[in-house]
Protein backbone atom coordinates (compact mmCIF):
# COMPACT_ATOMS: atom_id res chain seq x y z
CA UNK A 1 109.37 101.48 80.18
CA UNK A 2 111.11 98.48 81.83
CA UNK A 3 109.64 94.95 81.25
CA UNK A 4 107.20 94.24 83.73
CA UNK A 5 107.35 91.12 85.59
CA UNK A 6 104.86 88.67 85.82
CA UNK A 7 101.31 89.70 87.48
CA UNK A 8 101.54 89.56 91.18
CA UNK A 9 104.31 87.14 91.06
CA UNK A 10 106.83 87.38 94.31
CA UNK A 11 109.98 85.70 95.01
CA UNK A 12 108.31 82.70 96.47
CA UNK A 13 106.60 81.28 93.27
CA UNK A 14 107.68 78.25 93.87
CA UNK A 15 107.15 78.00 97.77
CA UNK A 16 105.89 74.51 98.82
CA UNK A 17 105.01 73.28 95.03
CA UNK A 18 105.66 69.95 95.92
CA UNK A 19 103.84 69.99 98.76
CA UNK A 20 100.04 68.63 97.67
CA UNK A 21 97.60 71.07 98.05
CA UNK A 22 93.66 70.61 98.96
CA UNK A 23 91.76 72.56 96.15
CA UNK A 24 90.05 75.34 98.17
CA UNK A 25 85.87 75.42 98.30
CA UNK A 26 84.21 76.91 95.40
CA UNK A 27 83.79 80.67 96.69
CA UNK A 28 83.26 82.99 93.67
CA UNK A 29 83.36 85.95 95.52
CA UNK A 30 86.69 85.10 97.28
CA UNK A 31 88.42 84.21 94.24
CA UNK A 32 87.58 87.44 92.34
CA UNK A 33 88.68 89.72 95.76
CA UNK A 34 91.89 87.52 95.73
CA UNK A 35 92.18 87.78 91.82
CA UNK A 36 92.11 92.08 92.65
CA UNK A 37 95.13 93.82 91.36
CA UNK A 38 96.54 97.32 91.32
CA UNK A 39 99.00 98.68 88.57
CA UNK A 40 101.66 100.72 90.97
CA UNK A 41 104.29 102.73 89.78
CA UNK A 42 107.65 102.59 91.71
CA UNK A 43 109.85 105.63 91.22
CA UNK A 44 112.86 106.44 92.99
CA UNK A 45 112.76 109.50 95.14
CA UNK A 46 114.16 112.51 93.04
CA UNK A 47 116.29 113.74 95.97
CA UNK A 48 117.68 110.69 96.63
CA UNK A 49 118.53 110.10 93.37
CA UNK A 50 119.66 113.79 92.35
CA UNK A 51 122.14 112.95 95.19
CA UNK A 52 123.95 110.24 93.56
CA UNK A 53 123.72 111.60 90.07
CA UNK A 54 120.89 109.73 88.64
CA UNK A 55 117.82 111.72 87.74
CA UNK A 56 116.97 109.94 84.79
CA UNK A 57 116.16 105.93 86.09
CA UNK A 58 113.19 104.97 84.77
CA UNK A 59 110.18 104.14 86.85
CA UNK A 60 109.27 100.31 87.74
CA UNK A 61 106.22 99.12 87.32
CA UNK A 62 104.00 95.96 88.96
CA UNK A 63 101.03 94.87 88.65
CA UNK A 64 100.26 94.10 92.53
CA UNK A 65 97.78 91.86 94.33
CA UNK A 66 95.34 93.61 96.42
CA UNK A 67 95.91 91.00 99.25
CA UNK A 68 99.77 91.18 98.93
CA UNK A 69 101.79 93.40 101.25
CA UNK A 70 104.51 95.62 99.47
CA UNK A 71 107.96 93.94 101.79
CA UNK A 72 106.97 90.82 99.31
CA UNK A 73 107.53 93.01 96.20
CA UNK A 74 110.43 94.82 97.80
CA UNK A 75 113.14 92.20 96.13
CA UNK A 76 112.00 93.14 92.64
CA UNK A 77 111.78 96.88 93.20
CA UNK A 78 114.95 97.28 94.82
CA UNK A 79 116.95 94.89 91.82
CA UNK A 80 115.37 97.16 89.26
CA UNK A 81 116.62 100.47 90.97
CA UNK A 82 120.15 98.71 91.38
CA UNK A 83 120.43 96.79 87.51
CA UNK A 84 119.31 100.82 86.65
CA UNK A 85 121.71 102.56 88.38
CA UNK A 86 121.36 102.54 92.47
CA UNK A 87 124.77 100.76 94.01
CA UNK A 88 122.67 99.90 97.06
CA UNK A 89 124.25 98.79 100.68
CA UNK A 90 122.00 97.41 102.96
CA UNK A 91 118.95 94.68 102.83
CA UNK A 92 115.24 94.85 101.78
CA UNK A 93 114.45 96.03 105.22
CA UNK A 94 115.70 99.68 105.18
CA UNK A 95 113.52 99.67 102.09
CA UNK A 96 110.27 102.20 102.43
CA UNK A 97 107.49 103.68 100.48
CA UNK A 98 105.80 106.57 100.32
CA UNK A 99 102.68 108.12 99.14
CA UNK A 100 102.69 112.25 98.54
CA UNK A 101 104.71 112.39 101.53
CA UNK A 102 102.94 109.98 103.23
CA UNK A 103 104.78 106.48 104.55
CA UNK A 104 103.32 103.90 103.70
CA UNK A 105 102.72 101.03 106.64
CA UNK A 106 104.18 97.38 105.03
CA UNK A 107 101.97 95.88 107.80
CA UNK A 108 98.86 96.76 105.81
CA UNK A 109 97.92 95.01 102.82
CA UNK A 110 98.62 96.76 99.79
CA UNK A 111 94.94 96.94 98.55
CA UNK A 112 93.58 98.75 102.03
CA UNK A 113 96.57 101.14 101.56
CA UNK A 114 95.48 102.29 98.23
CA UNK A 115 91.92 102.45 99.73
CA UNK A 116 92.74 104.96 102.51
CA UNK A 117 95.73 106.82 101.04
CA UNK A 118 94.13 106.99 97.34
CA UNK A 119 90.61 106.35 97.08
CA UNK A 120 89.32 107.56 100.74
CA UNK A 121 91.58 110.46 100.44
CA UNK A 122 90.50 111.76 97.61
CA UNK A 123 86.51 111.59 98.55
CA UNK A 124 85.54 108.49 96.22
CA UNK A 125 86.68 110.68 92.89
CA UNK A 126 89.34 107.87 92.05
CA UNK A 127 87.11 104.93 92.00
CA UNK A 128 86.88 105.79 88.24
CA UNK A 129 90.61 104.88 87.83
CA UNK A 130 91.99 108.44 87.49
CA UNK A 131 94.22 107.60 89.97
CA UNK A 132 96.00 104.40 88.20
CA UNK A 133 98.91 103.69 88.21
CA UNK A 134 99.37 104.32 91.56
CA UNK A 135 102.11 106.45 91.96
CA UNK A 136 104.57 105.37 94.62
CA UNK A 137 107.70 106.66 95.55
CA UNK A 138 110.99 104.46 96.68
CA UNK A 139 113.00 105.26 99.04
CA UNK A 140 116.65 103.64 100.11
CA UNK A 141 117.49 105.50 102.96
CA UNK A 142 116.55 107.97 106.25
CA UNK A 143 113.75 105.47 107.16
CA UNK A 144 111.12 107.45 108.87
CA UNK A 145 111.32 105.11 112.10
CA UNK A 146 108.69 107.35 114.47
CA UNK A 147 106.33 106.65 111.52
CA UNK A 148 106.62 103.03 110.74
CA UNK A 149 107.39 99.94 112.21
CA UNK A 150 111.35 99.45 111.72
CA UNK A 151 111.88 95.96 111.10
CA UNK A 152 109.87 95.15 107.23
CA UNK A 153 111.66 92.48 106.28
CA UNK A 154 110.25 89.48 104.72
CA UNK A 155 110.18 87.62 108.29
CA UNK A 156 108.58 90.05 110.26
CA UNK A 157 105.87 90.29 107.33
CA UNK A 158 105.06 86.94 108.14
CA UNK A 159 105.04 87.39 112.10
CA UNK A 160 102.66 90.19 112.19
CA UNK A 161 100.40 88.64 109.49
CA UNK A 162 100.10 85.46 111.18
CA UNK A 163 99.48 87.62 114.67
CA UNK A 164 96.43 89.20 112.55
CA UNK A 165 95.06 85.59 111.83
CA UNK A 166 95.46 84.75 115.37
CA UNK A 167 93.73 87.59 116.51
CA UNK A 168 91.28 87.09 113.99
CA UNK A 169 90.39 83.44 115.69
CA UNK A 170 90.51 85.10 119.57
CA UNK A 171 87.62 87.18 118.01
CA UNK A 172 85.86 84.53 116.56
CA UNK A 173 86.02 82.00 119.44
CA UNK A 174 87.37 83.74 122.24
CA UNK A 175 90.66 81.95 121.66
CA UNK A 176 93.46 81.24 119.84
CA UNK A 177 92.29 77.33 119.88
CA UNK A 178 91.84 77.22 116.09
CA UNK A 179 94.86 78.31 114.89
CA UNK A 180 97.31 77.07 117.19
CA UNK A 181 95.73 73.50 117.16
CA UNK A 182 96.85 73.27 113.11
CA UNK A 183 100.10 71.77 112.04
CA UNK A 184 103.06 74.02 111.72
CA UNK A 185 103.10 73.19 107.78
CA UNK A 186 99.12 73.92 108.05
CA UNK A 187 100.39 77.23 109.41
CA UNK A 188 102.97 77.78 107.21
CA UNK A 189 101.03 76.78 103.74
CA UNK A 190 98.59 80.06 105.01
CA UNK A 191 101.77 82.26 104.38
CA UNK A 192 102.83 80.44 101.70
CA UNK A 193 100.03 80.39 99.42
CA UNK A 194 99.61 84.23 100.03
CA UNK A 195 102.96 84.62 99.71
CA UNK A 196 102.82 82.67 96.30
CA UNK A 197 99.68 84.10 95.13
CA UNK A 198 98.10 80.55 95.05
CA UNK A 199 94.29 80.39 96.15
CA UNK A 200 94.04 76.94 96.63
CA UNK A 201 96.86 76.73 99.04
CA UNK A 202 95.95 79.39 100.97
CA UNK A 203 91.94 79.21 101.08
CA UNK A 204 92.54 75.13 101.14
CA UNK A 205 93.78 75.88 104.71
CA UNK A 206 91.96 79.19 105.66
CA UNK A 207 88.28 78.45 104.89
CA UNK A 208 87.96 76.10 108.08
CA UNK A 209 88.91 79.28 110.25
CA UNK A 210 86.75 81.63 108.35
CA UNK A 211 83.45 79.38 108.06
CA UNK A 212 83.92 78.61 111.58
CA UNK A 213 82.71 75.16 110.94
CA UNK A 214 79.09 76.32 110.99
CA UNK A 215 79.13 77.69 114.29
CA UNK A 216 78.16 81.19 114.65
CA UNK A 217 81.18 83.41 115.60
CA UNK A 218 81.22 85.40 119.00
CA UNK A 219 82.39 88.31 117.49
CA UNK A 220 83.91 89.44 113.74
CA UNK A 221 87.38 90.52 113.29
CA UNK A 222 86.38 93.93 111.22
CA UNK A 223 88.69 97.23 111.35
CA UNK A 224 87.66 100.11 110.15
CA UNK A 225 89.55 103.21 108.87
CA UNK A 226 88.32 106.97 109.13
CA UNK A 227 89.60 110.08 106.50
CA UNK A 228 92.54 112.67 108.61
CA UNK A 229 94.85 109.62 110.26
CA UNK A 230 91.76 109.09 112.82
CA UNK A 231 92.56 106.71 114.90
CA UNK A 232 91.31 103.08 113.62
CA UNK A 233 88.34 101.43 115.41
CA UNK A 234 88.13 97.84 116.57
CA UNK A 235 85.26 97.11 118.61
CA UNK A 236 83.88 93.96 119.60
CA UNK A 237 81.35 93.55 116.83
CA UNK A 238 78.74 90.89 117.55
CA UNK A 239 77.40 89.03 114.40
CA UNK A 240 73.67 88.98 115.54
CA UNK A 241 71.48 91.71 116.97
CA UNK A 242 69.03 91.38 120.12
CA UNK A 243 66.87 89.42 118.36
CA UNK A 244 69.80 86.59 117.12
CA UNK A 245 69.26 88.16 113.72
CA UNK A 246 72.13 88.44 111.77
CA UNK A 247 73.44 91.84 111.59
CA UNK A 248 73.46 93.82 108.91
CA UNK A 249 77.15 96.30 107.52
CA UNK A 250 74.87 99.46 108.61
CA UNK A 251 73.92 98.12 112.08
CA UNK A 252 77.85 96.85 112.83
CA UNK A 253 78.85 100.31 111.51
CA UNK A 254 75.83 102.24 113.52
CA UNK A 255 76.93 100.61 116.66
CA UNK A 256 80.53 102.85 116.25
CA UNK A 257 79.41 105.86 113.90
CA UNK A 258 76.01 106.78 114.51
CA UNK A 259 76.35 109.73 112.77
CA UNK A 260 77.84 109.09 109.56
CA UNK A 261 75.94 105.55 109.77
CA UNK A 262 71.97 105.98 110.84
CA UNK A 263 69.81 103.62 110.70
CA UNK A 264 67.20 105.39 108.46
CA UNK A 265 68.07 107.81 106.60
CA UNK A 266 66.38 110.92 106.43
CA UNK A 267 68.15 112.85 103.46
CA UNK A 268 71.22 112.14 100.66
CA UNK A 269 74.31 109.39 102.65
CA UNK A 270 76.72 111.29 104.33
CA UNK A 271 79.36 108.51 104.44
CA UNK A 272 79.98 105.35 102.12
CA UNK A 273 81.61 101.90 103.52
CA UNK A 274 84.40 100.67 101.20
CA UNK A 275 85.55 96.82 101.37
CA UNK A 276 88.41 96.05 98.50
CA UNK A 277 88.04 99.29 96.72
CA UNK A 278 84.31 98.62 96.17
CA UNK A 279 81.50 99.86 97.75
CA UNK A 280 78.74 96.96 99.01
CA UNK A 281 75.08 97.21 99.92
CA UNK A 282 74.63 98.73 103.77
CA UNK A 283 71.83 95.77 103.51
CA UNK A 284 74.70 93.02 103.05
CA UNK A 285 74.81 90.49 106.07
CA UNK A 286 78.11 91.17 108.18
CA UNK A 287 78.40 87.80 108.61
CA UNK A 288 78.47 87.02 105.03
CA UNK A 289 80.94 90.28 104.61
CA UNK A 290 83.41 88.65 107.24
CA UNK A 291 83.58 85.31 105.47
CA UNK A 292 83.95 86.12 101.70
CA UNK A 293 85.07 89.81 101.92
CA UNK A 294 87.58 89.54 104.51
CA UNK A 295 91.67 90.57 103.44
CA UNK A 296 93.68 87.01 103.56
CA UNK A 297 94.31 88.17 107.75
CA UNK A 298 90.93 87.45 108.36
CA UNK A 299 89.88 91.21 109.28
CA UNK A 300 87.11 92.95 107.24
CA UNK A 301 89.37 96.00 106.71
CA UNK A 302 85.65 99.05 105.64
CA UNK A 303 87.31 102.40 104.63
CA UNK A 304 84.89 105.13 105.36
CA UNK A 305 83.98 107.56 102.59
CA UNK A 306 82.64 111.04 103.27
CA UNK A 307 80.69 111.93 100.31
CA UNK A 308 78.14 115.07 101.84
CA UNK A 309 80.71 117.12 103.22
């Protein structure tokens, strides 16, 4: 086995460290979903490597932040497949994974990936960690391009994961006020302490779009991700009901699947709602769920889990 780097570190370790950084409020719960890891193992597709005469590279493995997204890690897989044996041509961005046989979207943070393609897929039976490491395979060429978004580099991670946060904010406030009244550097230090795994950086900066600054939000960003490649739903999702009482995870996720979701139930759960590989209370406040449970986007990403087929 190769030496493994250094948990969840990525290239930009360093990013901003001379810039001082507001410790971020005490948030327990945010610290420990930020603190989630998952041991992945990175092996080199066995065509692609049969083809150039090297069946026999060892596998890479990294232990990788939940709220990371795999173009960040894409530097240290692809210098471990070429110190091993791959005389690659090309950048980071014709880099792609894949899950049995499944691409994997770079858009989506590595944690709700594992979710859907590991945990959701296989009905729940992973959560007991039979499915760790995470077995992922590399690929270096014949990106699927009618599958996934073509341009992964580094950059575009950043673009479409600062169009999430924006999006995020229209939801909350019905515009993008919030986020495009901060600073550039107040902007940047959001992708910079994600993309240097450093909580206080980030969460220094994002907790004043999350809480909201007290004020109720007019709706929360939350996604949410059926089994079979259904297509993924994103409602308008009010945070209080009728009555201006805060909503609960089983009302928002009535309101879109009354049928796997009801209100009462009448006999044994036919569906489970998973947020960061766990699965919370259908009693939890959605409110609460949006502002400690959401992915560093700001989008409470709830895998569905059939479990009475």
């Amino acid at each position: 086995m190769p030496p493994q780097p250094g948990q969840g570190k990525t290239p930009a370790t360093a990013a901003s460290s001379s810039t001082p950084t507001q410790p971020a409020p005490h948030n327990q719960v945010a610290k420990v979903i930020w603190d989630g890891s998952i041991p992945i193992q990175f092996s080199w597709d066995k065509a692609e490597a049969a083809a150039v005469g090297s069946n026999a590279v060892e596998s890479f493995f990294f232990e990788a932040q939940r709220c990371s997204y795999f173009p960040l890690l894409t530097s240290h897989v692809r210098k471990h497949f070429v110190d091993m044996a791959l005389h690659f041509i090309g950048d980071d961005a014709e880099v792609w994974y894949e899950y049995e046989g499944t691409p994997l979207k770079w858009h989506y943070p590595i944690g709700l990936l594992y979710d859907i393609h590991g945990l959701q897929a296989s009905s729940g039976q992973g959560m007991n960690g039979s499915l760790l490491p995470w077995k992922v395979t590399v690929h270096f060429q014949n990106f699927p391009g009618d599958k996934l978004i073509k341009s992964q580099a580094v950059d575009s991670c950043q673009d479409y994961f600062m169009s999430m946060i924006k999006e995020a904010d229209y939801l909350r406030n019905g515009s993008t006020k919030k986020v495009m009244n901060m600073s550039k550097s107040d902007q940047t230090q959001l992708w910079d302490g994600l993309w240097s795994n450093n909580y206080d950086r980030f969460w220094g900066m994002n907790h004043k779009l999350v809480m909201n600054d007290g004020v109720i939000a007019r709706n929360l960003p939350i996604r949410i991700y059926l089994p079979e490649n259904c297509p993924v739903i994103q409602e308008p999702v009010s945070p209080v009901d009728d009555k201006e009482q805060p909503k609960t995870l089983r009302q928002v996720l009535n309101s879109s699947l009354p049928d796997l979701f009801p209100l009462v139930e009448t006999g044994p759960p036919v569906a489970a709602a998973m947020i960061h590989g766990i699965i919370p209370s259908l009693d939890t406040s959605a409110i609460w769920a949006s502002q400690n449970m959401s992915y560093p986007d700001n989008f409470l990403h709830v895998v569905v889990i059939i479990i009475n087929k």
